[in-house]
C-alpha atoms as a PDB file:
ATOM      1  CA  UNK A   1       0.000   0.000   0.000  1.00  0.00           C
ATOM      2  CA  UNK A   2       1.392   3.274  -1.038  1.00  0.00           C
ATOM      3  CA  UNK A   3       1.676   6.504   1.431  1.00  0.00           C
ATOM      4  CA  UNK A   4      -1.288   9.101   1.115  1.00  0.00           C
ATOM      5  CA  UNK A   5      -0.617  10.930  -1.834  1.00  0.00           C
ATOM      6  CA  UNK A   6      -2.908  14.073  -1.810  1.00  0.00           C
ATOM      7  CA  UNK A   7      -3.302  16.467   1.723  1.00  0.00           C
ATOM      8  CA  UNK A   8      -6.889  16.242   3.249  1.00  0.00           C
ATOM      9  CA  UNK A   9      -8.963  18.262   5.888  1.00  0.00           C
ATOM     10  CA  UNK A  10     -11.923  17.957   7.840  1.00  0.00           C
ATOM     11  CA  UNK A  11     -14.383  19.205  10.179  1.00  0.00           C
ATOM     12  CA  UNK A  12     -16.875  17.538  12.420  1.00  0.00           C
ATOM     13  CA  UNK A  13     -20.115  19.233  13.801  1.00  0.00           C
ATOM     14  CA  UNK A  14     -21.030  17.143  17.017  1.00  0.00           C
ATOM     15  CA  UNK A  15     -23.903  17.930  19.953  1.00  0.00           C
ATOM     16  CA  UNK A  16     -23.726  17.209  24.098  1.00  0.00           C
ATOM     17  CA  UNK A  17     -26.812  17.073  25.682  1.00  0.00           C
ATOM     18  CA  UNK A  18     -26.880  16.637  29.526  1.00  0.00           C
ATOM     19  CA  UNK A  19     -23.535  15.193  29.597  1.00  0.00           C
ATOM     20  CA  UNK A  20     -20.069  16.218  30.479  1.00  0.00           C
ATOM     21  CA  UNK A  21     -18.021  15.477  27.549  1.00  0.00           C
ATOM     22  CA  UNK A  22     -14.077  16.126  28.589  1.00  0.00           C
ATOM     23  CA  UNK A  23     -14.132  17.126  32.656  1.00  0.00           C
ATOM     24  CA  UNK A  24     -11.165  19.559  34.174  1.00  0.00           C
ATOM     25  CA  UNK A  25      -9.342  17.786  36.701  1.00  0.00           C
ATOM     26  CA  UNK A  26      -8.235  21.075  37.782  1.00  0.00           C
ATOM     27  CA  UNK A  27     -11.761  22.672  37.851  1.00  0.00           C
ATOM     28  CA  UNK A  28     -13.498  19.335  40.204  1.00  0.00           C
ATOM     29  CA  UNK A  29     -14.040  17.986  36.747  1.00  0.00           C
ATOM     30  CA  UNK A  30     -16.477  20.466  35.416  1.00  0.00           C
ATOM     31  CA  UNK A  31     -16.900  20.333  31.674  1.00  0.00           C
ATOM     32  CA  UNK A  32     -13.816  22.403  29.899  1.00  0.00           C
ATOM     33  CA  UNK A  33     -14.985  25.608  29.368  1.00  0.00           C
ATOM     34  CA  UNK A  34     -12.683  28.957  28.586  1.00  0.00           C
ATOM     35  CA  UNK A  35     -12.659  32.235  29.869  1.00  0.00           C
ATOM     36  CA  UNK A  36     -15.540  33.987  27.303  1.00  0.00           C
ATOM     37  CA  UNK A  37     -17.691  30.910  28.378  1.00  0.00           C
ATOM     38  CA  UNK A  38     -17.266  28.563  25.398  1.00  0.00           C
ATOM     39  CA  UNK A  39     -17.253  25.350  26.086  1.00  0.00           C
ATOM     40  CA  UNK A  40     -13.725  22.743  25.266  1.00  0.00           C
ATOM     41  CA  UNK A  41     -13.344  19.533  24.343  1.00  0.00           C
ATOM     42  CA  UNK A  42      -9.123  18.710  24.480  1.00  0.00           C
ATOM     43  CA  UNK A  43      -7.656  17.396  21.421  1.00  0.00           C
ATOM     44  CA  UNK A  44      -6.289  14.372  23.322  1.00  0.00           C
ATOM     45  CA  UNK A  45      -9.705  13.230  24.368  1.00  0.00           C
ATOM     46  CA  UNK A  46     -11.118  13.298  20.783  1.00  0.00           C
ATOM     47  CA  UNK A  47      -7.923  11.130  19.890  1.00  0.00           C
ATOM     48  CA  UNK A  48      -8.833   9.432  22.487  1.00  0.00           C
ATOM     49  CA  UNK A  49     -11.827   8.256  21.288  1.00  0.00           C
ATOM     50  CA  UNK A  50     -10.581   8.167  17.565  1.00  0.00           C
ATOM     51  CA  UNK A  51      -8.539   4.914  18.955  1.00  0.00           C
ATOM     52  CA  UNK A  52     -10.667   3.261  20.997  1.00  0.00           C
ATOM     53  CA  UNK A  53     -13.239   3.693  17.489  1.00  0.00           C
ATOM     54  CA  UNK A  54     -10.384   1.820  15.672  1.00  0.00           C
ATOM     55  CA  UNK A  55      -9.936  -0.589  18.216  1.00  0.00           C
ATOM     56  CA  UNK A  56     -13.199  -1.386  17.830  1.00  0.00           C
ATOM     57  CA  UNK A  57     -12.784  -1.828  13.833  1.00  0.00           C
ATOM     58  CA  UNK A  58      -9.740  -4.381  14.895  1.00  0.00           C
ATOM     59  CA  UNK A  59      -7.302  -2.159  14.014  1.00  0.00           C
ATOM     60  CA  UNK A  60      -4.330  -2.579  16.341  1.00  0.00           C
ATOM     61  CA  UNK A  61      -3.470   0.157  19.416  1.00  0.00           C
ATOM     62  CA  UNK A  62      -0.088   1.066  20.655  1.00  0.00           C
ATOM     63  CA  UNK A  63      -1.451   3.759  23.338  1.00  0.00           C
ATOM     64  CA  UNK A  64      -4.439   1.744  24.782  1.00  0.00           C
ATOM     65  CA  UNK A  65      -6.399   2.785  27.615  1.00  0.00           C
ATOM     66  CA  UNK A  66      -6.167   0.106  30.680  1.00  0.00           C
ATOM     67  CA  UNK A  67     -10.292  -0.252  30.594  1.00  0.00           C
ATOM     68  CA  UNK A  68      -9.738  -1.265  26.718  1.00  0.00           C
ATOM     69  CA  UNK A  69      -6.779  -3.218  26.947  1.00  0.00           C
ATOM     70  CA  UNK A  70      -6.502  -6.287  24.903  1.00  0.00           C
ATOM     71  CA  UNK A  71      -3.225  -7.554  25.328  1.00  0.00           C
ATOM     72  CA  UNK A  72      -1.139  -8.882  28.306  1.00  0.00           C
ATOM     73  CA  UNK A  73       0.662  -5.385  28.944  1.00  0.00           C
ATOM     74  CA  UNK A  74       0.784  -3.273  31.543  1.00  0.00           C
ATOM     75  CA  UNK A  75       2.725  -0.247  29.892  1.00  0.00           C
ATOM     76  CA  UNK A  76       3.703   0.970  26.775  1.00  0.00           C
ATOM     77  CA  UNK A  77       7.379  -0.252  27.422  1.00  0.00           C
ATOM     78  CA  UNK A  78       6.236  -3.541  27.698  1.00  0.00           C
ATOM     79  CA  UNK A  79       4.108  -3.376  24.591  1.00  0.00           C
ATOM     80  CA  UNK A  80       6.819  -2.069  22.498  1.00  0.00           C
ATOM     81  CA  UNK A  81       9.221  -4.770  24.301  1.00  0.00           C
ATOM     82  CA  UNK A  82       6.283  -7.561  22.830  1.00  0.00           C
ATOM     83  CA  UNK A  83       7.205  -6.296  19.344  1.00  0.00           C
ATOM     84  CA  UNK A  84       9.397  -9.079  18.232  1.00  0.00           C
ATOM     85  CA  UNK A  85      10.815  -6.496  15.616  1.00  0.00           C
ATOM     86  CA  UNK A  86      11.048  -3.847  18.527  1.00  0.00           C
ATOM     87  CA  UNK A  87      13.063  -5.571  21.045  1.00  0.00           C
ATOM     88  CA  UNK A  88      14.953  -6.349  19.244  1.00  0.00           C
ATOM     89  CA  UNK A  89      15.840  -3.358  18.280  1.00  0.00           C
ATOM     90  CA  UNK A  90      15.991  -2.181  21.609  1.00  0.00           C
ATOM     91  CA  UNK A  91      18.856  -4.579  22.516  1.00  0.00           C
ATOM     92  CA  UNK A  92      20.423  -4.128  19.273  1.00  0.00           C
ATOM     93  CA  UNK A  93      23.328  -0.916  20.045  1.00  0.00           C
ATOM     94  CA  UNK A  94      23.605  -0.012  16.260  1.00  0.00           C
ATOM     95  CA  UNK A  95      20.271  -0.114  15.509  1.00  0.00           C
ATOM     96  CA  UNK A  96      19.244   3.853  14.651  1.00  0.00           C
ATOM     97  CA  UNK A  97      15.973   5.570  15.754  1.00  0.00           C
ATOM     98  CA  UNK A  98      14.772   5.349  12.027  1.00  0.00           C
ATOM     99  CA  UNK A  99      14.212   1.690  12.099  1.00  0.00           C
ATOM    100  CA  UNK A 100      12.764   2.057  15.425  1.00  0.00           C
ATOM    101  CA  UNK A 101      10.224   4.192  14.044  1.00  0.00           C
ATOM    102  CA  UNK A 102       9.397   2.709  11.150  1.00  0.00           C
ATOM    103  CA  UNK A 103       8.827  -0.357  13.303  1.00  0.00           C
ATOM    104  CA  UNK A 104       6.516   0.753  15.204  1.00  0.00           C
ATOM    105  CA  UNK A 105       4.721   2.715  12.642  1.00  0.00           C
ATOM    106  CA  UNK A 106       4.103  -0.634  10.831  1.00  0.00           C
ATOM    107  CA  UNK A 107       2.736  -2.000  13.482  1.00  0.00           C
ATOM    108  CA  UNK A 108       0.127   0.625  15.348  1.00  0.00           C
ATOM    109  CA  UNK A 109      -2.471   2.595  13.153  1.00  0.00           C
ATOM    110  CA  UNK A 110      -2.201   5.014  16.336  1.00  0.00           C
ATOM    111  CA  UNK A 111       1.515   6.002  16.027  1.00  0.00           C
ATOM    112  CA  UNK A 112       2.049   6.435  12.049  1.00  0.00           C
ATOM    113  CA  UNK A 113      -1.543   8.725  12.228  1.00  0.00           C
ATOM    114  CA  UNK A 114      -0.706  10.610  15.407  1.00  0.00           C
ATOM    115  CA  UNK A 115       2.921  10.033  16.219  1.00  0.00           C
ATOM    116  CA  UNK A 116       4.315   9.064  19.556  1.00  0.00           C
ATOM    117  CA  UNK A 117       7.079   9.681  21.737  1.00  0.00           C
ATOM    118  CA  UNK A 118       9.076   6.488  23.061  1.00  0.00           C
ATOM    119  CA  UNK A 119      11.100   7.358  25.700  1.00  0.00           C
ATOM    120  CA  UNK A 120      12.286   4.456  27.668  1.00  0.00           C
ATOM    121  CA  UNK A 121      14.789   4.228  30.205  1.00  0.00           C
ATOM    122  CA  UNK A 122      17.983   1.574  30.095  1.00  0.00           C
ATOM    123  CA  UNK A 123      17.824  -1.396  31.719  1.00  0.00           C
ATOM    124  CA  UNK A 124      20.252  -4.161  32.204  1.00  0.00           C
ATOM    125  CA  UNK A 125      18.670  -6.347  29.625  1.00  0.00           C
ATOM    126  CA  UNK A 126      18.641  -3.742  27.130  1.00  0.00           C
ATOM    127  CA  UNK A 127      19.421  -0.442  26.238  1.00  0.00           C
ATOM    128  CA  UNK A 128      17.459   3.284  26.892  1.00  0.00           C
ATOM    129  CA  UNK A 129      15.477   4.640  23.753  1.00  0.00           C
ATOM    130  CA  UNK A 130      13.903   8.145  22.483  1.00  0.00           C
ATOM    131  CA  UNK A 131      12.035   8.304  19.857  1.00  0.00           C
ATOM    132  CA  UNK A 132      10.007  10.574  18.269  1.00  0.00           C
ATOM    133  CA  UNK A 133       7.776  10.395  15.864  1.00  0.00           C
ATOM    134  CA  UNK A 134       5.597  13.290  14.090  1.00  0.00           C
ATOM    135  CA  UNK A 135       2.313  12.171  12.806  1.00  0.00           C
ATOM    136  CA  UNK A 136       0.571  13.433   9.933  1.00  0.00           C
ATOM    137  CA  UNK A 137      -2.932  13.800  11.382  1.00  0.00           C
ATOM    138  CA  UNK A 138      -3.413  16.740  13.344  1.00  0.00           C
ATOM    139  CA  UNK A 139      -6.757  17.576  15.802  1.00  0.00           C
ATOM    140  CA  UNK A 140      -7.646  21.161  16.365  1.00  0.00           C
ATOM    141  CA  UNK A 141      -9.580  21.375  20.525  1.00  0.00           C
ATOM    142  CA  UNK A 142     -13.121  21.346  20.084  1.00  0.00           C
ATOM    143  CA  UNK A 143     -15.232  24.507  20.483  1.00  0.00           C
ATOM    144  CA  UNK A 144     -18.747  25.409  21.371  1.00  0.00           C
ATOM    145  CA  UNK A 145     -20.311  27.709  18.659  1.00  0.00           C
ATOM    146  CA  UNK A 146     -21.937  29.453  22.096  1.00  0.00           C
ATOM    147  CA  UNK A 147     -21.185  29.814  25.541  1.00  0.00           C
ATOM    148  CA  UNK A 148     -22.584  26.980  27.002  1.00  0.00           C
ATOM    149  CA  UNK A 149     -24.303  26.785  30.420  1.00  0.00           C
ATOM    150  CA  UNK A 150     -23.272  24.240  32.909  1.00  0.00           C
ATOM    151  CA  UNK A 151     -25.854  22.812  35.671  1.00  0.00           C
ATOM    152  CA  UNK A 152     -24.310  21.373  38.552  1.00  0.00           C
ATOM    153  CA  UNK A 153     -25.536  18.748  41.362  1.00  0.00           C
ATOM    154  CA  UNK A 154     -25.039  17.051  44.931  1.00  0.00           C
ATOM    155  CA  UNK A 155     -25.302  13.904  44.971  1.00  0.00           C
ATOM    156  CA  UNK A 156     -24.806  11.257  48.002  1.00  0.00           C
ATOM    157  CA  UNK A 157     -24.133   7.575  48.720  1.00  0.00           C
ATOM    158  CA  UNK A 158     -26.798   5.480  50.035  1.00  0.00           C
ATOM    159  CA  UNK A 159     -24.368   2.418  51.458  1.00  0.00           C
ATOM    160  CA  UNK A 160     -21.414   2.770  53.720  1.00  0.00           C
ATOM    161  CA  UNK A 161     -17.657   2.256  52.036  1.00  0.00           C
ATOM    162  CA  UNK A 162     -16.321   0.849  55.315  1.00  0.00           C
ATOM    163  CA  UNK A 163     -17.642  -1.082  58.161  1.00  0.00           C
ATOM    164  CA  UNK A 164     -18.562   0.052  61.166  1.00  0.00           C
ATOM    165  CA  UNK A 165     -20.407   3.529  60.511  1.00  0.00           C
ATOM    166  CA  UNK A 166     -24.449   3.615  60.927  1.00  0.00           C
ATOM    167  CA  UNK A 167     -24.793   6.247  57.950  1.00  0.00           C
ATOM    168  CA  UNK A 168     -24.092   5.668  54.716  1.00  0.00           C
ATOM    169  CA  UNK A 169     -26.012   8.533  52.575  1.00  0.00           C
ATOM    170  CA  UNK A 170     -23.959  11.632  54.350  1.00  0.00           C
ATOM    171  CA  UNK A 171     -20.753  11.007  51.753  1.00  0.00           C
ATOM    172  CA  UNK A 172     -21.349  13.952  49.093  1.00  0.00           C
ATOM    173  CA  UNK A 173     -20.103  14.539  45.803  1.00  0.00           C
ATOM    174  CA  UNK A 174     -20.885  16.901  43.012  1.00  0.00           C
ATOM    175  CA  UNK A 175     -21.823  15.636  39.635  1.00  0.00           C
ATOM    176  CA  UNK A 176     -21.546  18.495  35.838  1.00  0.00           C
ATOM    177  CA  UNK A 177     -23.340  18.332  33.009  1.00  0.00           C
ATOM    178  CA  UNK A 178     -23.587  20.769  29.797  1.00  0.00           C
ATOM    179  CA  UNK A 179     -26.990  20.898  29.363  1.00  0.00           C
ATOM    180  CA  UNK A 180     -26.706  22.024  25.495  1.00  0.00           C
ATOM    181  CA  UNK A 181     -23.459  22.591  23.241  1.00  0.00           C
ATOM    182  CA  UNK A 182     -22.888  22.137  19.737  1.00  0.00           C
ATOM    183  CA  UNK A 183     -18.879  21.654  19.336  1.00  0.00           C
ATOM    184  CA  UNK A 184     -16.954  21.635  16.312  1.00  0.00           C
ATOM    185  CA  UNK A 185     -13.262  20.540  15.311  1.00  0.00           C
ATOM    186  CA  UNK A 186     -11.452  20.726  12.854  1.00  0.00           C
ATOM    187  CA  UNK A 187      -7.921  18.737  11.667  1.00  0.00           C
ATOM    188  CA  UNK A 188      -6.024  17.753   8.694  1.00  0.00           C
ATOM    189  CA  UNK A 189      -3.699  14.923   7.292  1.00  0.00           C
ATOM    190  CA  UNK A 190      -0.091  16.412   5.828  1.00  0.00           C
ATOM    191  CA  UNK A 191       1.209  14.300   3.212  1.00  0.00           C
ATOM    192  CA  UNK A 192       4.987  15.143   3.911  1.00  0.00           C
ATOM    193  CA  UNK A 193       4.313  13.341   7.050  1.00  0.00           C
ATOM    194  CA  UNK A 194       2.417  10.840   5.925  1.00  0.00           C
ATOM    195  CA  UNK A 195       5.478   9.117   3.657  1.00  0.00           C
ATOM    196  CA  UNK A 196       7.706   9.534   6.719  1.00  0.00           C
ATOM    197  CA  UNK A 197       5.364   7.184   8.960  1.00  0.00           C
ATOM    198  CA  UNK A 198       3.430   5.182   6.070  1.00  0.00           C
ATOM    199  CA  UNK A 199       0.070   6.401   6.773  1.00  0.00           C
ATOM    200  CA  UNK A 200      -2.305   5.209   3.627  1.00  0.00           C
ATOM    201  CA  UNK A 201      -5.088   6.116   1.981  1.00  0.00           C
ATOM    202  CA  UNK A 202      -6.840   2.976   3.376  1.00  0.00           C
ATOM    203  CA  UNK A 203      -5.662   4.498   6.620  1.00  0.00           C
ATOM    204  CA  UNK A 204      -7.090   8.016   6.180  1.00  0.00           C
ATOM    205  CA  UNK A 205     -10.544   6.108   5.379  1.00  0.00           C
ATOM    206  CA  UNK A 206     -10.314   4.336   8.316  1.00  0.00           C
ATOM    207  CA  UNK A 207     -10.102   7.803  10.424  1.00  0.00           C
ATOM    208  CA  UNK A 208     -12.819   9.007   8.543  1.00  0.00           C
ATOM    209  CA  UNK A 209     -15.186   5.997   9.467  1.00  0.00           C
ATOM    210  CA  UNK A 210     -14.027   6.485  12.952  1.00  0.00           C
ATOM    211  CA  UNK A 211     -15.275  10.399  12.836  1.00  0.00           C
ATOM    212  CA  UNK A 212     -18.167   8.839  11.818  1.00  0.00           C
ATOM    213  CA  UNK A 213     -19.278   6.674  14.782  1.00  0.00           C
ATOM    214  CA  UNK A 214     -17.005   8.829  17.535  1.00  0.00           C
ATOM    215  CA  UNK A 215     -19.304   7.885  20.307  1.00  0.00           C
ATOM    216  CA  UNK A 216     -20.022   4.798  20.240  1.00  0.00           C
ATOM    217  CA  UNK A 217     -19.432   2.369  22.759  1.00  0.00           C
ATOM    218  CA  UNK A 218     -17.966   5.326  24.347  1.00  0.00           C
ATOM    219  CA  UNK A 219     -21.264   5.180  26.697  1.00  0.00           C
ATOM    220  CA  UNK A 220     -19.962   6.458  30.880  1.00  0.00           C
ATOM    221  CA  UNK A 221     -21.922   8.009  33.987  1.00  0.00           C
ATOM    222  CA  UNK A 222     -20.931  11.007  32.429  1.00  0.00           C
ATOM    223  CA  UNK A 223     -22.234  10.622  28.839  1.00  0.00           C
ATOM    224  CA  UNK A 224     -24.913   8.612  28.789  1.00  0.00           C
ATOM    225  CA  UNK A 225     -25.656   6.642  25.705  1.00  0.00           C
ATOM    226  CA  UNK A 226     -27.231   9.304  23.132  1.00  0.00           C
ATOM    227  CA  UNK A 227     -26.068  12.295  24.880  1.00  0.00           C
ATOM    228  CA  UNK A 228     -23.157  12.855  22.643  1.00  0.00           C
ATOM    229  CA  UNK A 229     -24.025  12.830  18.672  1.00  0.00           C
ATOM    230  CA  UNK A 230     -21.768  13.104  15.572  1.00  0.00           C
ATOM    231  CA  UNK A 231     -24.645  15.091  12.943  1.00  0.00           C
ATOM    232  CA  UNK A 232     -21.907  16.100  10.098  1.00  0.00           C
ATOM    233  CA  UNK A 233     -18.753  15.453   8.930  1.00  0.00           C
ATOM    234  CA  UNK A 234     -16.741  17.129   6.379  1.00  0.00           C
ATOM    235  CA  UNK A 235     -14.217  15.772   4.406  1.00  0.00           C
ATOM    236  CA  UNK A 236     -11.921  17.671   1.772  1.00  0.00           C
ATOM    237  CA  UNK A 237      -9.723  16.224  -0.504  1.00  0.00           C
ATOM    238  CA  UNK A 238      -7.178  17.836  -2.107  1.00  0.00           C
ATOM    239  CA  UNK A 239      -5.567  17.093  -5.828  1.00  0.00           C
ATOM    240  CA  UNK A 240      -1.933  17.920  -4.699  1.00  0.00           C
ATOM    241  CA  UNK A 241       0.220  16.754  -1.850  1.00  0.00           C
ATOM    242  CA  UNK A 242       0.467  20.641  -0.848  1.00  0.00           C
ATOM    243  CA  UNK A 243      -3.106  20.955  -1.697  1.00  0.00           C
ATOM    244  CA  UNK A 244      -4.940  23.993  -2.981  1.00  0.00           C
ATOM    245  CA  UNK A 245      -5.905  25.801  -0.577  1.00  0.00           C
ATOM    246  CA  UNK A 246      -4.635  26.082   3.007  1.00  0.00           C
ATOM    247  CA  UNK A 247      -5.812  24.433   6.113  1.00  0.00           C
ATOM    248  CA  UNK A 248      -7.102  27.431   7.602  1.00  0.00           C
ATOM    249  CA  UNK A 249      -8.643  28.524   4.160  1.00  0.00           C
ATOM    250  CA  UNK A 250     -10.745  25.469   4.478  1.00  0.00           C
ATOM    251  CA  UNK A 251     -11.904  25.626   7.440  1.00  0.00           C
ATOM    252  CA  UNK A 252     -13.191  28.933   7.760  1.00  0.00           C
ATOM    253  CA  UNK A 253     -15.323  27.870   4.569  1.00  0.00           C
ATOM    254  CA  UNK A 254     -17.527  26.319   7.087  1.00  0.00           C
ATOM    255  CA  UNK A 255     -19.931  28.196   9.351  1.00  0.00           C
ATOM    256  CA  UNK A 256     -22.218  27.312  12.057  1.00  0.00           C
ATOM    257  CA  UNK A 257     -24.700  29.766  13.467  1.00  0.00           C
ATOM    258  CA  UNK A 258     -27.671  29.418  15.901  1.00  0.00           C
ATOM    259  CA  UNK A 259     -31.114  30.530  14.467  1.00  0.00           C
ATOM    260  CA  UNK A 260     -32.273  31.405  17.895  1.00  0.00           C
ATOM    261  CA  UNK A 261     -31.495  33.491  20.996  1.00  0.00           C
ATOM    262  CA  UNK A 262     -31.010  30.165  23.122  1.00  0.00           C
ATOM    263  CA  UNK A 263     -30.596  27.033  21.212  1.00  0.00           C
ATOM    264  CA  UNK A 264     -31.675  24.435  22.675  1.00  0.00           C
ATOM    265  CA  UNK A 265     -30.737  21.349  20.191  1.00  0.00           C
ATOM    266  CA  UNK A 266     -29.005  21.217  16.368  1.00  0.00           C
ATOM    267  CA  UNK A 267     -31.850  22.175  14.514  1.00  0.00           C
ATOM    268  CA  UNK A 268     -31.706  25.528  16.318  1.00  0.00           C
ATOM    269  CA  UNK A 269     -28.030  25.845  14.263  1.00  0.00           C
ATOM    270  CA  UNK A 270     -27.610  27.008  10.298  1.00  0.00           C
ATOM    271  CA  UNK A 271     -24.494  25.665   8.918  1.00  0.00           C
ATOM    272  CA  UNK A 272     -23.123  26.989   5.584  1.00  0.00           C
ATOM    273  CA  UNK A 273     -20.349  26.012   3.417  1.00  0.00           C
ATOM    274  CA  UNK A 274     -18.871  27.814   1.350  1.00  0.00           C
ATOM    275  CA  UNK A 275     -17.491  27.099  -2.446  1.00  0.00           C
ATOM    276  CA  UNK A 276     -13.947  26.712  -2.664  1.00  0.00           C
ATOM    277  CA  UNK A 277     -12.891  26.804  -6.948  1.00  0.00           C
ATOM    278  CA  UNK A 278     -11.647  23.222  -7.209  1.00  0.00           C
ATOM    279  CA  UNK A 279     -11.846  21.689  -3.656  1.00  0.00           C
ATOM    280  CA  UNK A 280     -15.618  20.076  -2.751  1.00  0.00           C
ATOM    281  CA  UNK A 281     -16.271  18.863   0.697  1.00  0.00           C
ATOM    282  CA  UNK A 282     -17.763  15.308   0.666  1.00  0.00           C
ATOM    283  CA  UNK A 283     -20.557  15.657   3.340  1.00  0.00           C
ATOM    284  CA  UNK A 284     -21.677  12.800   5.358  1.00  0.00           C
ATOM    285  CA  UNK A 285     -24.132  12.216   8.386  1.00  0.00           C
ATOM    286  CA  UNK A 286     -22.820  10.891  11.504  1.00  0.00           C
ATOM    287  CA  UNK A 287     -24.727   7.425  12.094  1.00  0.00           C
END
């Protein structure tokens, strides 16, 4: 299979609804949300769930979470170390960082679309490694098109944790939830990187599909199944490895705008895209 041979971008419209999609663990995990009142979604949890959606297609994982895991390893040393190819490389001493690399891009959809930084201390079985590796595909942080409002509430435990205490319900917590956002991101897929870490065309439809179905099996306490919905994704293909147009270009083609003084779901929102001469968004509904 050949590298990806033209540059593409993309954009995807999604909704919350009474869910917190990407809690601050330095704000008592209240949805992400910046200083004008718009509300965040990090670019590490949408790749995030952008593996776990390719796990799922039985693609293979080098950054797995441990709920998710389906191998025998404990860390990311040892799954690199379980690379018959990688290990031994690692022991090797004249092996260079370039085959490490391409290694491991061979082997994990995750590190020749994203990149990855190996960075493993020496042992006495084998030697210490860095490695870095840039990966084409690149995720812009989510962004409310409003300010979204947050709704917060108390909540309480009904058994005791430990023995030996009469009440049970007097252990309080607080529980967020955006009651309505409509987030969009953006990213795009360079093709100088893309020969440098083998990433494919059949790979860059694979990240599509994942856009596609984002939150699936992605169901939690904290986004309930349904509460978080892919409605649109955009998809731009270039003719050119440079492209014709740049990133920023194309993404400012597309604009989202509520109807209404207080939306209140996506059919409050316009969304308008505008012609760019040569370059047509393919347009798909999230499922």
């Amino acid at each position: 299979m050949s590298s990806l041979d033209h540059k593409i971008d993309f954009a995807v419209v999604l909704s919350v609804t009474c869910a917190n999609p990407n809690g601050d663990p330095l704000n008592g995990n209240r949805p992400r949300q910046n200083y004008d009142g718009y509300g965040e979604i990090s670019d590490v949890a949408l790749k995030r769930k952008i593996r776990n959606r390719l796990q799922d297609m039985g693609e293979t994982i080098f950054v797995q979470s441990n709920d998710r895991k389906v191998d025998e390893y404990d860390s990311l040393r040892e799954r690199a170390e379980g690379n018959a190819e990688l290990n031994q490389i690692l022991k090797a001493k004249t092996s260079s960082s370039d085959d490490f690399a391409k290694a491991a891009c061979r082997e994990w959809i995750d590190v020749r679309s994203f990149g990855q930084v190996f960075a493993f201390k020496g042992t006495g079985n084998g030697g210490g490694v860095s490695v870095g590796v840039r990966g084409p595909v690149s995720i812009h942080t989510a962004r409310s098109v409003d300010p979204i409002d947050i709704s917060s509430m108390q909540i309480t435990k009904s058994v005791n944790s430990e023995p030996g205490k009469d009440r049970g319900s007097d252990t309080m917590g607080m529980k967020h939830r955006v009651d309505f956002g409509l987030y969009v991101f953006y990213g795009s897929i360079n093709t100088q990187l893309a020969e440098k870490t083998g990433f494919t065309n059949e790979d860059a439809e694979k990240i599509k599909q994942a856009l596609l179905t984002l939150f699936e099996n992605d169901l939690s306490s904290a986004r309930p199944e349904g509460s978080m919905e892919v409605h649109k994704v955009y998809w731009w293909e270039h003719s050119s490895k440079l492209g014709q147009y740049s990133s920023a270009k194309v993404h400012r083609s597309l604009q989202v705008k509520s109807k209404v003084e207080e939306p209140r779901s996506f059919e409050d929102y316009a969304i308008e895209l505008y012609d760019l001469d040569g370059l047509k968004a393919e347009v798909l509904d999230g499922r």
